[in-house]
N, C-alpha and C. Protein backbone atom coordinates (compact mmCIF):
# COMPACT_ATOMS: atom_id res chain seq x y z
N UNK A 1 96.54 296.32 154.44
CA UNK A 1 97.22 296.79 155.63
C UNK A 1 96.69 296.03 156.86
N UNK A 2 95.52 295.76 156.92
CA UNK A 2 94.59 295.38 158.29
C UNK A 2 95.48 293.51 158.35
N UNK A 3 95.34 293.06 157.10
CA UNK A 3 96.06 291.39 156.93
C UNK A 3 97.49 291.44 157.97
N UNK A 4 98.25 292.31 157.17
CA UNK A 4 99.60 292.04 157.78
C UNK A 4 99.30 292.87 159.21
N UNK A 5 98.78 293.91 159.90
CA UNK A 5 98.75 293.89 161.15
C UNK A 5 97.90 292.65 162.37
N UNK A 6 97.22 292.23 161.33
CA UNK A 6 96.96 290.69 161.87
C UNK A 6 98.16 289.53 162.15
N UNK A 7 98.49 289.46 161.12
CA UNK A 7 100.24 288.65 161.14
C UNK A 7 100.64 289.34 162.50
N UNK A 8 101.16 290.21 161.72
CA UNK A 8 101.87 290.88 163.50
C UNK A 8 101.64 290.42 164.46
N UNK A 9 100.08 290.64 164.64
CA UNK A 9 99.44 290.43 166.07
C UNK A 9 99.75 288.63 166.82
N UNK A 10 99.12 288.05 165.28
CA UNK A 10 99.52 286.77 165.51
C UNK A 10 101.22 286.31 166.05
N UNK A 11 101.90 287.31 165.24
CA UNK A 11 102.78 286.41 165.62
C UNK A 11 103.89 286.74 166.76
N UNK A 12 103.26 287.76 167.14
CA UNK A 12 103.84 288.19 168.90
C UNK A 12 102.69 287.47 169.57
N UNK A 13 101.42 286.95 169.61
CA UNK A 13 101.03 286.40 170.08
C UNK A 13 101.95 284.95 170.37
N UNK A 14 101.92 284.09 169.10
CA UNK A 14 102.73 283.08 169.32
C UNK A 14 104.36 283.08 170.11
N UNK A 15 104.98 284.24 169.92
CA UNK A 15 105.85 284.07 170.52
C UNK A 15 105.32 284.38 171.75
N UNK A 16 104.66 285.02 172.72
CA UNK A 16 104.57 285.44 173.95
C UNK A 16 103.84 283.84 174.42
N UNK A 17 103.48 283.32 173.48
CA UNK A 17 102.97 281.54 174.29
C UNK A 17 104.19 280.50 174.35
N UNK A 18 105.20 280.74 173.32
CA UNK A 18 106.43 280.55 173.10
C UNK A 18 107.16 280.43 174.96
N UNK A 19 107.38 282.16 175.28
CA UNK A 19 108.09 282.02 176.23
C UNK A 19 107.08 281.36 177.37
N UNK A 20 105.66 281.80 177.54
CA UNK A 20 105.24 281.12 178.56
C UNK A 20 105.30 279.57 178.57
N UNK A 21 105.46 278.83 177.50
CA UNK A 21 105.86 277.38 177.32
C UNK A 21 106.97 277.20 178.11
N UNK A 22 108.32 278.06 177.14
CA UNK A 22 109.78 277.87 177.97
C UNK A 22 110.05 278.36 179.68
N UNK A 23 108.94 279.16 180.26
CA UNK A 23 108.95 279.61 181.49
C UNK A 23 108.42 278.77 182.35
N UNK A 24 107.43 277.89 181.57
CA UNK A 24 106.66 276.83 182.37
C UNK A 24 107.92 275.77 182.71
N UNK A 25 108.68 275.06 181.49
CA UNK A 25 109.75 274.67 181.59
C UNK A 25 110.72 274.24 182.67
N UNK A 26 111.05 275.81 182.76
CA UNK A 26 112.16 276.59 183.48
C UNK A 26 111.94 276.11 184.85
N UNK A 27 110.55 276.35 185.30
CA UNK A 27 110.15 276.30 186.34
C UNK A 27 109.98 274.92 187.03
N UNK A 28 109.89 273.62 186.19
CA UNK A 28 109.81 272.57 186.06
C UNK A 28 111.73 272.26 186.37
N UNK A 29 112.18 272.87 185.82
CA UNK A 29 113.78 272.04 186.04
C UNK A 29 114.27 272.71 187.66
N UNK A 30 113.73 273.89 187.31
CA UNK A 30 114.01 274.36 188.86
C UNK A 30 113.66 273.65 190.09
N UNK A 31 112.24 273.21 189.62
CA UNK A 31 111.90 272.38 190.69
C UNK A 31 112.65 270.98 191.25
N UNK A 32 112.44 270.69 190.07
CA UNK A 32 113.37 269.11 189.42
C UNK A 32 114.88 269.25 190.24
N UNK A 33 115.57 270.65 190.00
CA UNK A 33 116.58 270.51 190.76
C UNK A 33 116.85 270.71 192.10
N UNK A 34 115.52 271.19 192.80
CA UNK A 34 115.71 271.23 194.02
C UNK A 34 115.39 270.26 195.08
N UNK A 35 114.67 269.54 193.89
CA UNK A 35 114.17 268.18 194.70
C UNK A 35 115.83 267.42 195.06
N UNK A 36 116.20 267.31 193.58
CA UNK A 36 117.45 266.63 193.64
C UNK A 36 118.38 267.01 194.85
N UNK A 37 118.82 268.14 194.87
CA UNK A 37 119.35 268.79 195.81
C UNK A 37 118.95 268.15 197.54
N UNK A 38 117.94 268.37 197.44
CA UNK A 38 117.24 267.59 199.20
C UNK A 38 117.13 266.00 198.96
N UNK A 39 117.07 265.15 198.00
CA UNK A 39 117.38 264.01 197.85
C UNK A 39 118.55 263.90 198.04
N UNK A 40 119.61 264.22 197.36
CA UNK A 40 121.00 264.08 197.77
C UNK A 40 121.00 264.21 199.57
N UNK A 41 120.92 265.22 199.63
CA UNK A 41 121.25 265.70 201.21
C UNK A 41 120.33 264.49 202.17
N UNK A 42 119.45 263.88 201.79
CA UNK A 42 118.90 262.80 202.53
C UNK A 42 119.40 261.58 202.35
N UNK A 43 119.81 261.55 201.19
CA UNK A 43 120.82 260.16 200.65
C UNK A 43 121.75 259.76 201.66
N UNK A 44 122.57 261.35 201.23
CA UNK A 44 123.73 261.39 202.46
C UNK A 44 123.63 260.70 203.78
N UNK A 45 122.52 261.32 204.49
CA UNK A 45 122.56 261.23 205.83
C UNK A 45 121.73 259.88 206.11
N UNK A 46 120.93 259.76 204.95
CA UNK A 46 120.03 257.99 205.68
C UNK A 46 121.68 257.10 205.46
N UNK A 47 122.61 257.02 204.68
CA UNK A 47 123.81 256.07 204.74
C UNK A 47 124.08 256.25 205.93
N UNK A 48 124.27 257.50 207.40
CA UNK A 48 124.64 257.55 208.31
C UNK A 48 123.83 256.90 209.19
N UNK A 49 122.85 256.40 208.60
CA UNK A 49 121.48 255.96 209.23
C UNK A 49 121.00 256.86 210.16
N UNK A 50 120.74 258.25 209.50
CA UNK A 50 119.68 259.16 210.22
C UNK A 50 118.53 259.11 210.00
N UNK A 51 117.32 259.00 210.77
CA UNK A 51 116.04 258.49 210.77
C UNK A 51 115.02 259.26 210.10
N UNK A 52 115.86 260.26 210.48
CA UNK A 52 114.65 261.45 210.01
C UNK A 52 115.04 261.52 208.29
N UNK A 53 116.29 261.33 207.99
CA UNK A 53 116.48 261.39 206.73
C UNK A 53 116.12 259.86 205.76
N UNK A 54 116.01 258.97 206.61
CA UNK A 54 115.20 257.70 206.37
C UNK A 54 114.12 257.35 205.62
N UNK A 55 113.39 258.29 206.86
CA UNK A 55 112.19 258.69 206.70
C UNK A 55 111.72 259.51 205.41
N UNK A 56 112.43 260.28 205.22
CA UNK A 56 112.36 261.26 204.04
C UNK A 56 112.60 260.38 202.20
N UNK A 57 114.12 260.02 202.76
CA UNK A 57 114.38 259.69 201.80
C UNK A 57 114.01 258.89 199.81
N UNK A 58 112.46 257.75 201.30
CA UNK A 58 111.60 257.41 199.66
C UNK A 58 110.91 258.24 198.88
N UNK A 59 110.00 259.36 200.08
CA UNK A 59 109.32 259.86 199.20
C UNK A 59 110.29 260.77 198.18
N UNK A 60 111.13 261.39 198.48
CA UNK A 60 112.14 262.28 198.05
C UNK A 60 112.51 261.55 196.50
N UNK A 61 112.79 260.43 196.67
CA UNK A 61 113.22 259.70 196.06
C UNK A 61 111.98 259.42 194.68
N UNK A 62 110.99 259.18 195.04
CA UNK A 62 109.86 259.11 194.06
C UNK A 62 109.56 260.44 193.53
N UNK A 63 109.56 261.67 194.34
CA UNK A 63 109.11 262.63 193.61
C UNK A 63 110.51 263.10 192.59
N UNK A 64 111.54 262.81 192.87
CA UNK A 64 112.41 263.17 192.00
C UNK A 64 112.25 262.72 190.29
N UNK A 65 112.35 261.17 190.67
CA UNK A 65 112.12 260.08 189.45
C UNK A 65 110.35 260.55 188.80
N UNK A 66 109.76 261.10 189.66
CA UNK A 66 108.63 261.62 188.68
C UNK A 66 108.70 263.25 187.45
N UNK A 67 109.65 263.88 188.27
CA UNK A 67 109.78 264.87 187.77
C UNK A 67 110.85 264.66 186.56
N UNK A 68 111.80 263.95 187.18
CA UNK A 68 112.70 263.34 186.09
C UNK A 68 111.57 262.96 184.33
N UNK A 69 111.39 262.17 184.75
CA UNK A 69 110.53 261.39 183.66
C UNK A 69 109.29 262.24 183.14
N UNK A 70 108.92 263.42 183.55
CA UNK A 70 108.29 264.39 183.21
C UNK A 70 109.23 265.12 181.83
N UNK A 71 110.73 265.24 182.50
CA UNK A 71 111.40 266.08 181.47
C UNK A 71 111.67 265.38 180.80
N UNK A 72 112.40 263.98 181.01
CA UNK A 72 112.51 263.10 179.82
C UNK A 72 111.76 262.80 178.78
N UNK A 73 110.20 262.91 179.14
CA UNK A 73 109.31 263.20 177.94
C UNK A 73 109.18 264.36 177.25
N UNK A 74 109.26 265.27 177.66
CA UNK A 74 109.62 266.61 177.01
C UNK A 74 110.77 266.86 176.32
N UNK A 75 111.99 266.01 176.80
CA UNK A 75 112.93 266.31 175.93
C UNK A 75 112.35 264.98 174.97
N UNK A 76 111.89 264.17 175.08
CA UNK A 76 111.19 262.76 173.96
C UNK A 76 110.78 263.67 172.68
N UNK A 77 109.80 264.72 173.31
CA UNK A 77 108.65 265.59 172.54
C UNK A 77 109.35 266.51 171.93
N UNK A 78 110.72 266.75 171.94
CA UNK A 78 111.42 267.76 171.40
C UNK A 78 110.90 269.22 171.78
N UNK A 79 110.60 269.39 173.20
CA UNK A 79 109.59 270.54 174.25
C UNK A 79 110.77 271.33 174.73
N UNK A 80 112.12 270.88 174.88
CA UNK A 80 113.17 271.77 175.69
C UNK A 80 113.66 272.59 174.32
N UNK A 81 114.31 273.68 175.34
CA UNK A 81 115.43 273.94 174.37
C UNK A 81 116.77 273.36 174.88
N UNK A 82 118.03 273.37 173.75
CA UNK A 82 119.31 272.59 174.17
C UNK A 82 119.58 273.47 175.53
N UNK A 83 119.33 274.68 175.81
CA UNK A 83 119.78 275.28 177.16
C UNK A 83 119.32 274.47 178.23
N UNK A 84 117.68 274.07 177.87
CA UNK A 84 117.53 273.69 179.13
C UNK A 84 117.43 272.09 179.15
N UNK A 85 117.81 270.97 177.97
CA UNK A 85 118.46 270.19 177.87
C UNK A 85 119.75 269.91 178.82
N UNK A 86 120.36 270.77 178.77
CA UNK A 86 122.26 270.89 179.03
C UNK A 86 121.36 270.67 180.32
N UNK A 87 121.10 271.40 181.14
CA UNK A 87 120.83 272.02 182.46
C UNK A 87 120.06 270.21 183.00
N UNK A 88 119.60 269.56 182.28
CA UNK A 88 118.47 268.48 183.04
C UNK A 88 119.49 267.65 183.33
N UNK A 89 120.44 267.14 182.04
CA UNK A 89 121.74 266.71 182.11
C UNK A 89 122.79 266.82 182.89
N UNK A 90 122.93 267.67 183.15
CA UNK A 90 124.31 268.29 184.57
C UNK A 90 123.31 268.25 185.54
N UNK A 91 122.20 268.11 185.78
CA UNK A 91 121.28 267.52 187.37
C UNK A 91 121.56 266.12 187.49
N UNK A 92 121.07 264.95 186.46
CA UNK A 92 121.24 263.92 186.17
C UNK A 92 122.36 263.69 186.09
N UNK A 93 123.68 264.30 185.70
CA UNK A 93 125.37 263.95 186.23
C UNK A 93 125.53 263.91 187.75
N UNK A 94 124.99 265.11 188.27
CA UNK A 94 125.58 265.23 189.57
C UNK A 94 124.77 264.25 191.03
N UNK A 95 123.57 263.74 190.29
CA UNK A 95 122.76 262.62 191.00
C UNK A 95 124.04 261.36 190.80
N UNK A 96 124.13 260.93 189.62
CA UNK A 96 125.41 259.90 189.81
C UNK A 96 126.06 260.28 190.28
N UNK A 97 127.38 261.44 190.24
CA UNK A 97 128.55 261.61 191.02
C UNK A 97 128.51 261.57 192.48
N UNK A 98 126.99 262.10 192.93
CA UNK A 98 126.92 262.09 194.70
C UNK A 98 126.71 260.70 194.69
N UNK A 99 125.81 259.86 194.15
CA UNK A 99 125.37 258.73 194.31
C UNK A 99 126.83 257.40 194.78
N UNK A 100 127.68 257.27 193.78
CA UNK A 100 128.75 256.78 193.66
C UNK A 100 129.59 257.13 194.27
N UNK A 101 129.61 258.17 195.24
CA UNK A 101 131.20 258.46 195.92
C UNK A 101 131.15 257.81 197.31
């Protein structure tokens, strides 16, 4: 009896490291997308040649492509799930579609 309440234990343990993995994640694309989000919006406005968005725009620009390539290794490592696959993907669409119009 004591074995298999060990199992147990173990293996709600593993899942509860499970979600804190996928929460760490989560939190990572969130970020990832908000960078994107204020990159775009500086994109925008340095083409108008606004200074302040000029100004902004490299670093914006580097921290994005770092976070990017953070998930790209994780999805390398087979670390996402397809949910949050889909989700890095439709960030990375909508960086081209603003980019190109």
């Amino acid at each position: 009896m004591k074995e298999y309440e060990n199992e147990v234990q173990n293996t709600v343990t593993v899942k509860e490291k499970e979600n804190q993995v996928c929460d760490k994640w989560n939190k990572k694309i969130q970020d990832y997308e908000n960078y994107v989000k204020e990159y775009l919006k500086n994109y925008k406005k340095s083409l108008q040649k606004n200074t302040v968005s000029l100004s902004k725009y490299p670093y914006m620009k580097i921290k994005s492509e770092a976070l990017n390539k953070k998930l790209n290794k994780a999805m390398d490592n087979g670390l996402l799930t397809k949910t949050q696959i889909k989700k890095i993907l439709k960030i990375q669409l909508k960086i081209v579609n603003k980019c190109c119009d």
